[in-house]
PDB file of N, CA and C in Angstrom:
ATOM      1  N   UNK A   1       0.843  -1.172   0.000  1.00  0.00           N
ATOM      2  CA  UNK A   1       0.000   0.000   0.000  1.00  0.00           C
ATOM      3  C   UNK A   1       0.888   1.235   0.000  1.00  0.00           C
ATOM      4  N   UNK A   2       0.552   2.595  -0.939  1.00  0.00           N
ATOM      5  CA  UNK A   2       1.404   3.494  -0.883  1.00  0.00           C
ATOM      6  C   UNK A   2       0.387   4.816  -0.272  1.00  0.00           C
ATOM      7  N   UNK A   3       0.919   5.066   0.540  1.00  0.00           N
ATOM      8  CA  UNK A   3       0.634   5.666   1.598  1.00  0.00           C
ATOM      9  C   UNK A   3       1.214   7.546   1.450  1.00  0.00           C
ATOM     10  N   UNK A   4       0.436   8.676   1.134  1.00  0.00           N
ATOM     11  CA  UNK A   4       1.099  10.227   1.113  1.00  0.00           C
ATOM     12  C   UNK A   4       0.756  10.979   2.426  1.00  0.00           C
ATOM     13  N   UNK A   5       1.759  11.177   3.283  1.00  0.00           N
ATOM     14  CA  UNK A   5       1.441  11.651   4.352  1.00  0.00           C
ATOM     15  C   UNK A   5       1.493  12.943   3.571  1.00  0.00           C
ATOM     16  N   UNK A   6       0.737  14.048   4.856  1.00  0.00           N
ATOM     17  CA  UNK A   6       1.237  15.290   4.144  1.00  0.00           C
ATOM     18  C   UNK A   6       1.296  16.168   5.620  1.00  0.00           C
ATOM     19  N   UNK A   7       2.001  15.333   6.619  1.00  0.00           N
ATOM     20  CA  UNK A   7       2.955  16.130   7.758  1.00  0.00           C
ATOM     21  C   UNK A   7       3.422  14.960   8.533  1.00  0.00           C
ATOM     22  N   UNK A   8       4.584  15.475  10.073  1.00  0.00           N
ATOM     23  CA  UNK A   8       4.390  14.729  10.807  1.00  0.00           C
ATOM     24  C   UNK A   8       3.404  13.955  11.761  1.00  0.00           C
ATOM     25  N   UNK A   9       4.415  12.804  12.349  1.00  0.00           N
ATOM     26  CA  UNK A   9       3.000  12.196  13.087  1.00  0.00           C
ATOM     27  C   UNK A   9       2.976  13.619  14.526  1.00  0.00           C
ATOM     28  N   UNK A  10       1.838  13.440  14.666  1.00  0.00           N
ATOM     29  CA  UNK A  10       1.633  14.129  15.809  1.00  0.00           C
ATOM     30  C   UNK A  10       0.528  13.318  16.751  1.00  0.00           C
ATOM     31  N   UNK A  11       0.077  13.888  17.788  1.00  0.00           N
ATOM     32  CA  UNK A  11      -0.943  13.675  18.511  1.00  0.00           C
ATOM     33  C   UNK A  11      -2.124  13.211  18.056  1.00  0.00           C
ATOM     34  N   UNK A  12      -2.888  12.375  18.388  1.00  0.00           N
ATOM     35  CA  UNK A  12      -4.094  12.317  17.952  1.00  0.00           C
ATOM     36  C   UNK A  12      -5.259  13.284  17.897  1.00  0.00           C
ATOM     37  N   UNK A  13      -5.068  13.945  19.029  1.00  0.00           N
ATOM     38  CA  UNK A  13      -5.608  15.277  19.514  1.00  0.00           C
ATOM     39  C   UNK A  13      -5.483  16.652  18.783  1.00  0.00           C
ATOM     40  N   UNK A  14      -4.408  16.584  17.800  1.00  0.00           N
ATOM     41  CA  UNK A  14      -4.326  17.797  17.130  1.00  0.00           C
ATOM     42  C   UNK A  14      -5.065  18.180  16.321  1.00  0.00           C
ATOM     43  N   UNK A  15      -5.073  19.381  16.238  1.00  0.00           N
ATOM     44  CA  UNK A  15      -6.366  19.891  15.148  1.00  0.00           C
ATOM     45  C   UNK A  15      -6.194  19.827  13.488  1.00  0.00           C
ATOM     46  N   UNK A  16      -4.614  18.988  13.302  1.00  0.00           N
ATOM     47  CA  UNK A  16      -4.671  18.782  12.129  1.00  0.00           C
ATOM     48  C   UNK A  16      -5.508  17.619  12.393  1.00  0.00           C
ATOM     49  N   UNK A  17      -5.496  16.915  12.770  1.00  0.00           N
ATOM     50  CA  UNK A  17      -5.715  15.569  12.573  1.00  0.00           C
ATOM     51  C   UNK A  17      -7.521  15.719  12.557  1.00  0.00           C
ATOM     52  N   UNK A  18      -8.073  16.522  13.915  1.00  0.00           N
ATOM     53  CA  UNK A  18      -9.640  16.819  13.445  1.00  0.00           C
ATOM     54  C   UNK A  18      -9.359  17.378  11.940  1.00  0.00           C
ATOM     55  N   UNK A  19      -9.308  18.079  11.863  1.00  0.00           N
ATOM     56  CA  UNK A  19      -9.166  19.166  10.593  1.00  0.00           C
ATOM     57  C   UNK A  19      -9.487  17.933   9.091  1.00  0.00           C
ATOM     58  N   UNK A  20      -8.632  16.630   9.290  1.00  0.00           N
ATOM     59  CA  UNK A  20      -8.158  15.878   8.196  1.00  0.00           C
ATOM     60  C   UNK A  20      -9.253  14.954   7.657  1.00  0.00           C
ATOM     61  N   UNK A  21      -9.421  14.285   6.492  1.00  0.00           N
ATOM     62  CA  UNK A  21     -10.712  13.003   6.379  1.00  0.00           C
ATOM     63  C   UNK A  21     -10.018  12.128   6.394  1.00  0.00           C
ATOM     64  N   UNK A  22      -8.878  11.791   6.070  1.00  0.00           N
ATOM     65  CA  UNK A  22      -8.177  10.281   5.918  1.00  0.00           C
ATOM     66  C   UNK A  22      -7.122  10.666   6.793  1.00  0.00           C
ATOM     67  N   UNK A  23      -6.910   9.845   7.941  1.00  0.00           N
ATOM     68  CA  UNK A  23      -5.591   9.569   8.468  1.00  0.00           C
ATOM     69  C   UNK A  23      -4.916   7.854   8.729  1.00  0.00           C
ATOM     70  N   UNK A  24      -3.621   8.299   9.100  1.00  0.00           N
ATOM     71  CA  UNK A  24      -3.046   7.058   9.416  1.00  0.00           C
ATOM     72  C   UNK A  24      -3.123   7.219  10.788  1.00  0.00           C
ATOM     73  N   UNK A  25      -3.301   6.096  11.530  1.00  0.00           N
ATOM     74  CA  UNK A  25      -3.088   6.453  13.220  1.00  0.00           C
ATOM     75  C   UNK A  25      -1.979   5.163  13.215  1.00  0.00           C
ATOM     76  N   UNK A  26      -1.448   5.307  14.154  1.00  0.00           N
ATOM     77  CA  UNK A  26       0.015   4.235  14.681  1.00  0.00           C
ATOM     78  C   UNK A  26      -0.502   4.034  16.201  1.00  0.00           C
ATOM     79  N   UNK A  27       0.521   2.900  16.351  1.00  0.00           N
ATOM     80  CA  UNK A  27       0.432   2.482  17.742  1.00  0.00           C
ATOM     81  C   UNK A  27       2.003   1.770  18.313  1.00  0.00           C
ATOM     82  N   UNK A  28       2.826   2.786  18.593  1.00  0.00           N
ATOM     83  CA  UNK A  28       4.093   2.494  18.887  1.00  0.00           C
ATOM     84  C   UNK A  28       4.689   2.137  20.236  1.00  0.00           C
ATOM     85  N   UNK A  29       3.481   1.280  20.184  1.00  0.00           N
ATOM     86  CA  UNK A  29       4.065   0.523  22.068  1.00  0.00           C
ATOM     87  C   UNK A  29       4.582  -0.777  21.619  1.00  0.00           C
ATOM     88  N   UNK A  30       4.719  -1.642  22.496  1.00  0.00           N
ATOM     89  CA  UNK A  30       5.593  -2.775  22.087  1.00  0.00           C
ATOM     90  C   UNK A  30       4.651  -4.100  22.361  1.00  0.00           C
ATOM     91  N   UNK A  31       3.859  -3.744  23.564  1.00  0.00           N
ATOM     92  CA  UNK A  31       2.471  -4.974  24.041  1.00  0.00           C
ATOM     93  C   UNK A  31       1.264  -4.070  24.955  1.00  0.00           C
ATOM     94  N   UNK A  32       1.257  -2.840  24.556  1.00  0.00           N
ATOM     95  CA  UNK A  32       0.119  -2.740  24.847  1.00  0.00           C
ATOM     96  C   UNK A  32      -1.266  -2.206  23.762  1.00  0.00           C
ATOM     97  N   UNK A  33      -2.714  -2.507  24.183  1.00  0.00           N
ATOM     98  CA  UNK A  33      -2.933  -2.077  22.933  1.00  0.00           C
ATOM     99  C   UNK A  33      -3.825  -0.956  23.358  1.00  0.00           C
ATOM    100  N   UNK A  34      -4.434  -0.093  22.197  1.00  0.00           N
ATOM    101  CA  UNK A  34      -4.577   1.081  22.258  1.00  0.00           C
ATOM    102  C   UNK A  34      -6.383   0.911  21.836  1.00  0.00           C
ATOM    103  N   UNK A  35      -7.079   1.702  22.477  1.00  0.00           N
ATOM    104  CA  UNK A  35      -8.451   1.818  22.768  1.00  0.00           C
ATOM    105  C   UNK A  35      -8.664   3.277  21.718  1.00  0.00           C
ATOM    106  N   UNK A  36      -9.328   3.742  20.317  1.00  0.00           N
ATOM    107  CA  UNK A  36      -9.208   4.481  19.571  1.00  0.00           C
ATOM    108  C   UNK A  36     -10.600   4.799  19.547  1.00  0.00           C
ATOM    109  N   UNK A  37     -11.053   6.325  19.751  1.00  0.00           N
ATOM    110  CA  UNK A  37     -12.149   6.622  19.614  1.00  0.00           C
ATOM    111  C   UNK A  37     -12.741   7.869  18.185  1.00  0.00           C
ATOM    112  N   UNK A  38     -13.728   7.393  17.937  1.00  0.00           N
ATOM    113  CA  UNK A  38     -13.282   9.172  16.475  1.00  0.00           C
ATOM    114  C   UNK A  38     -15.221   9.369  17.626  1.00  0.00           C
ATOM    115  N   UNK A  39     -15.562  10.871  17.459  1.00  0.00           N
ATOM    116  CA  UNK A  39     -16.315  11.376  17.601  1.00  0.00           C
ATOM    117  C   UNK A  39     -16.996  12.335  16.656  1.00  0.00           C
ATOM    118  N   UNK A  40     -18.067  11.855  15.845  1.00  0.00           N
ATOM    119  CA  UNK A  40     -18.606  12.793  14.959  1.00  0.00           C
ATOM    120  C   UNK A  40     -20.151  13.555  14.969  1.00  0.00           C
ATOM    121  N   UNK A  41     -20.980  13.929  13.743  1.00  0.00           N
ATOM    122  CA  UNK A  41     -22.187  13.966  14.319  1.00  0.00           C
ATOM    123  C   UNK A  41     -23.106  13.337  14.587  1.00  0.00           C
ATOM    124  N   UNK A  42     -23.369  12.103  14.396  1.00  0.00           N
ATOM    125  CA  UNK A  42     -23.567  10.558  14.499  1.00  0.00           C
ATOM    126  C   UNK A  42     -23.449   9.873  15.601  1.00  0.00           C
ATOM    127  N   UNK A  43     -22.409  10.248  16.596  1.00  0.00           N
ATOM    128  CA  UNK A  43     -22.187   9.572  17.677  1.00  0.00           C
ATOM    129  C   UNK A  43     -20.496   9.368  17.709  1.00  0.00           C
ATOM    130  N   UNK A  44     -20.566   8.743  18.863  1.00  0.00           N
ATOM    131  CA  UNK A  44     -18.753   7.180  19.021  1.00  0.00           C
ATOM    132  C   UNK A  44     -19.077   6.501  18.273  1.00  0.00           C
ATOM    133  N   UNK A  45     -17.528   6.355  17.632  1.00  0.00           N
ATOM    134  CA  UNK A  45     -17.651   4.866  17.057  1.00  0.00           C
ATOM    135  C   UNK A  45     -15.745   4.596  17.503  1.00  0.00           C
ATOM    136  N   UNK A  46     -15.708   3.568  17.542  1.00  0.00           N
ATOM    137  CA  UNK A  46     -14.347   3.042  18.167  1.00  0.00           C
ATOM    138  C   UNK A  46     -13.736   2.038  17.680  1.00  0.00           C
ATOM    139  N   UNK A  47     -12.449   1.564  17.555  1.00  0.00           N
ATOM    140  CA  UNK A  47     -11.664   0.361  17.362  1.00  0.00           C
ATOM    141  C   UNK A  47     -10.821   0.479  18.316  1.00  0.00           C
ATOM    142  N   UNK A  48     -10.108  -0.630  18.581  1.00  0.00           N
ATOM    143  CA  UNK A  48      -8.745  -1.312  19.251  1.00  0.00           C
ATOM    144  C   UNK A  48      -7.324  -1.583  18.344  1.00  0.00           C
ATOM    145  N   UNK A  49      -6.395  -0.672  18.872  1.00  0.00           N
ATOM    146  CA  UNK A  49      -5.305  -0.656  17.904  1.00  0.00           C
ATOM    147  C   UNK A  49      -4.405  -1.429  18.416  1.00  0.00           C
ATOM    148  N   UNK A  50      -4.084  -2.445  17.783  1.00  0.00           N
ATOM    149  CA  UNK A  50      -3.145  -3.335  18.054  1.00  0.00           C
ATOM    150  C   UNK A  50      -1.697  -3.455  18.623  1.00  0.00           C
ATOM    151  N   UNK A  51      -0.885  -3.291  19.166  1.00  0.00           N
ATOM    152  CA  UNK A  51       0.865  -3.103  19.346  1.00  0.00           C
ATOM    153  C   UNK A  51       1.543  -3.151  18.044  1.00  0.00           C
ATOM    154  N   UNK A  52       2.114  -2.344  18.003  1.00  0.00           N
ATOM    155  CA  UNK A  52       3.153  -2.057  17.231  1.00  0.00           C
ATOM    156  C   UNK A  52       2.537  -2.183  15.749  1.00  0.00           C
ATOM    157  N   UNK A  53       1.361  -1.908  15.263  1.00  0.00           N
ATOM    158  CA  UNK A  53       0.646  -1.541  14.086  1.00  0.00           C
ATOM    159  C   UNK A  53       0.259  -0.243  14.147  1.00  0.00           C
ATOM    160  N   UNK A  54      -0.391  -0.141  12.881  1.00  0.00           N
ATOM    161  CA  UNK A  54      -0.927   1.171  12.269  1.00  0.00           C
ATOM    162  C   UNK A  54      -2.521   1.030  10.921  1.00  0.00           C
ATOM    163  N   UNK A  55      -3.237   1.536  10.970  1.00  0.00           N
ATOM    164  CA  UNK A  55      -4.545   1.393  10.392  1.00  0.00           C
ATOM    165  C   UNK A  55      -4.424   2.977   9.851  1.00  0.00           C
ATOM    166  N   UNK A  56      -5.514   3.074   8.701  1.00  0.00           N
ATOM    167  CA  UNK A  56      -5.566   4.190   8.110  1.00  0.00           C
ATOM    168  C   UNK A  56      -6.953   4.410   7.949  1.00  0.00           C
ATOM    169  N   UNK A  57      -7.376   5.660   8.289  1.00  0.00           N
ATOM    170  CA  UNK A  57      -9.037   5.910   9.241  1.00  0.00           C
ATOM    171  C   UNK A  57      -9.521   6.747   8.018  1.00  0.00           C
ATOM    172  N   UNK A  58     -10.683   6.602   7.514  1.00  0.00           N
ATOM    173  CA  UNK A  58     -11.559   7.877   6.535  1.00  0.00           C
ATOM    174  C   UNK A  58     -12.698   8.047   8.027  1.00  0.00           C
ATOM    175  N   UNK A  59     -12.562   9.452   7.943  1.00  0.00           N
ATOM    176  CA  UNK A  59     -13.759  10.048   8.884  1.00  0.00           C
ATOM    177  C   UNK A  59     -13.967  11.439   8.687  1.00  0.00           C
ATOM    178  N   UNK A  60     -15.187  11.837   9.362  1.00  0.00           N
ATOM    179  CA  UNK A  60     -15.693  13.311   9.094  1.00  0.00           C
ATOM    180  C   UNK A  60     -14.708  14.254   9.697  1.00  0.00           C
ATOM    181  N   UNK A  61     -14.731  15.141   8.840  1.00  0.00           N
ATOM    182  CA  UNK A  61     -13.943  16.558   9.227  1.00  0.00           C
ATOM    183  C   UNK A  61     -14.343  16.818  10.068  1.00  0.00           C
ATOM    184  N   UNK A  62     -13.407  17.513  10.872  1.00  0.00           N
ATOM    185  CA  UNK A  62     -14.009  17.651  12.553  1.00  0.00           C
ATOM    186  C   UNK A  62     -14.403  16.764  13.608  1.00  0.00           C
ATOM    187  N   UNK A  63     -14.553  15.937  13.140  1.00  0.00           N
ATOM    188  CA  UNK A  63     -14.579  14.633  14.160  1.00  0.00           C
ATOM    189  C   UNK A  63     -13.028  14.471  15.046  1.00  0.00           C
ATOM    190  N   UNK A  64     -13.150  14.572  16.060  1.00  0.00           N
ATOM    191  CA  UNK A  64     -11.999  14.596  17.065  1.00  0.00           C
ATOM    192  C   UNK A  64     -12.095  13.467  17.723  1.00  0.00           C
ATOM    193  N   UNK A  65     -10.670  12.646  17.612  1.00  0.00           N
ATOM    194  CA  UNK A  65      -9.961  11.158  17.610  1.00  0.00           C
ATOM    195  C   UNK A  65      -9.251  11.492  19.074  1.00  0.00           C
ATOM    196  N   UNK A  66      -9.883  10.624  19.869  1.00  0.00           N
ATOM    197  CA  UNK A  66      -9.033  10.140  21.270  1.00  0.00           C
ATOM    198  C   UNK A  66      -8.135   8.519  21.110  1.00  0.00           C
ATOM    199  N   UNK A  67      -7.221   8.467  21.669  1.00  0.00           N
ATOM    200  CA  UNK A  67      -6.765   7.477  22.212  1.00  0.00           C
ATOM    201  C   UNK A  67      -6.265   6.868  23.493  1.00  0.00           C
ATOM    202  N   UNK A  68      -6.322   5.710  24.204  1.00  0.00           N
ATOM    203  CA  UNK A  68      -5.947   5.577  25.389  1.00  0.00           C
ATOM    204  C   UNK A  68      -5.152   3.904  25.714  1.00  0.00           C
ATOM    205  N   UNK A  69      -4.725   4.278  26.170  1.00  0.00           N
ATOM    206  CA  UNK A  69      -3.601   3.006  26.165  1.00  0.00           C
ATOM    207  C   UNK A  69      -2.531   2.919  24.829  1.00  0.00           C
ATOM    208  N   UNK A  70      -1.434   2.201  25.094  1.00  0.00           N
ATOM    209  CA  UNK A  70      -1.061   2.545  23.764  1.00  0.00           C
ATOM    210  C   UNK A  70       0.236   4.031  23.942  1.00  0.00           C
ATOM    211  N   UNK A  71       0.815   3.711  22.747  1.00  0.00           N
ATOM    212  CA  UNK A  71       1.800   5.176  22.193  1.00  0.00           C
ATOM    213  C   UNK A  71       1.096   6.004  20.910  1.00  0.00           C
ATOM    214  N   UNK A  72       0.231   6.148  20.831  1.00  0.00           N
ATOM    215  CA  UNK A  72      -0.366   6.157  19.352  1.00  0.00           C
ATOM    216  C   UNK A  72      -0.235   7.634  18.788  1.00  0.00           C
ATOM    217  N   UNK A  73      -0.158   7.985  17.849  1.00  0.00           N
ATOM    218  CA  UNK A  73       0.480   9.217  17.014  1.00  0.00           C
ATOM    219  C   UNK A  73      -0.459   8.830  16.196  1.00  0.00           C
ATOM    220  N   UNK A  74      -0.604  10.367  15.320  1.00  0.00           N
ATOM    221  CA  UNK A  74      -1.617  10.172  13.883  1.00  0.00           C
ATOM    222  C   UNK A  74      -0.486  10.737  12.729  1.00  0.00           C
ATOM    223  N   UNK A  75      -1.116  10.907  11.784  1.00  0.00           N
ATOM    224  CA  UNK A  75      -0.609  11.856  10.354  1.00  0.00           C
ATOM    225  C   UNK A  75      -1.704  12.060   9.253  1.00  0.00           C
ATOM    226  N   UNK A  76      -1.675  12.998   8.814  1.00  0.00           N
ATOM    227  CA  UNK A  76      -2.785  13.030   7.663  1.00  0.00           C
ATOM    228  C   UNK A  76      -2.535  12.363   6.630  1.00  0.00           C
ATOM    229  N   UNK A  77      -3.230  12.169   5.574  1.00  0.00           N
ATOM    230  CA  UNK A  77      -1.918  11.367   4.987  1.00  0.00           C
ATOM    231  C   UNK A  77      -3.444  11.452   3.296  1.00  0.00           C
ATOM    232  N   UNK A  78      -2.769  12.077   2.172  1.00  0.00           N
ATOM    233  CA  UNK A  78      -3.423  12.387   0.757  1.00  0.00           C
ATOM    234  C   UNK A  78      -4.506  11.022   0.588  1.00  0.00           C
ATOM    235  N   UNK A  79      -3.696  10.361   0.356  1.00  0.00           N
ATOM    236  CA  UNK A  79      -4.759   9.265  -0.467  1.00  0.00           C
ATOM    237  C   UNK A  79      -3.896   8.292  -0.212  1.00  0.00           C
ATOM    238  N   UNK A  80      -4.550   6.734  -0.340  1.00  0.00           N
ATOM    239  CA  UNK A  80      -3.844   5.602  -0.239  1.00  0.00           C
ATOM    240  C   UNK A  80      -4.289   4.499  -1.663  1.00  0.00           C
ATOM    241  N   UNK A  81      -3.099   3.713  -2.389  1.00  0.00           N
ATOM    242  CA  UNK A  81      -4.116   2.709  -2.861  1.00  0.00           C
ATOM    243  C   UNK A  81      -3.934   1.417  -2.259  1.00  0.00           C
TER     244      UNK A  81
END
């Protein structure tokens, strides 16, 4: 998969990352796993991020992404195929 970020990883919390529709989120712990929340106008919706993986999220603009447990960083990232 080729993957265009278009910054660093940062926080999940940052307002690029609300700001963004497609991100990559990471999870750079070694064994723990990470509890991932996006919040939109719709409601929660959530996954579980695995150790030492990474998933790539389409969600609403403005929807603001928590995480807990875990090392997890985001990035915006253009398009993927």
């Amino acid at each position: 998969m080729i993957i265009q970020p278009l910054g660093p990883e940062v926080a999940v919390t940052d307002a690029a990352i609300t700001a963004a529709r497609l991100i990559r989120i990471s999870n750079a712990h070694a064994s723990d796993v990470s509890a991932v929340a996006l919040a939109n106008a719709s409601g929660v919706c959530g996954f579980t991020l695995m150790p030492l993986s990474s998933e790539v999220v389409e969600k609403d603009i403005g929807a603001a992404v928590t995480a807990t447990g875990g090392t997890v960083k985001a990035t915006p990232v253009a398009f993927t195929n």
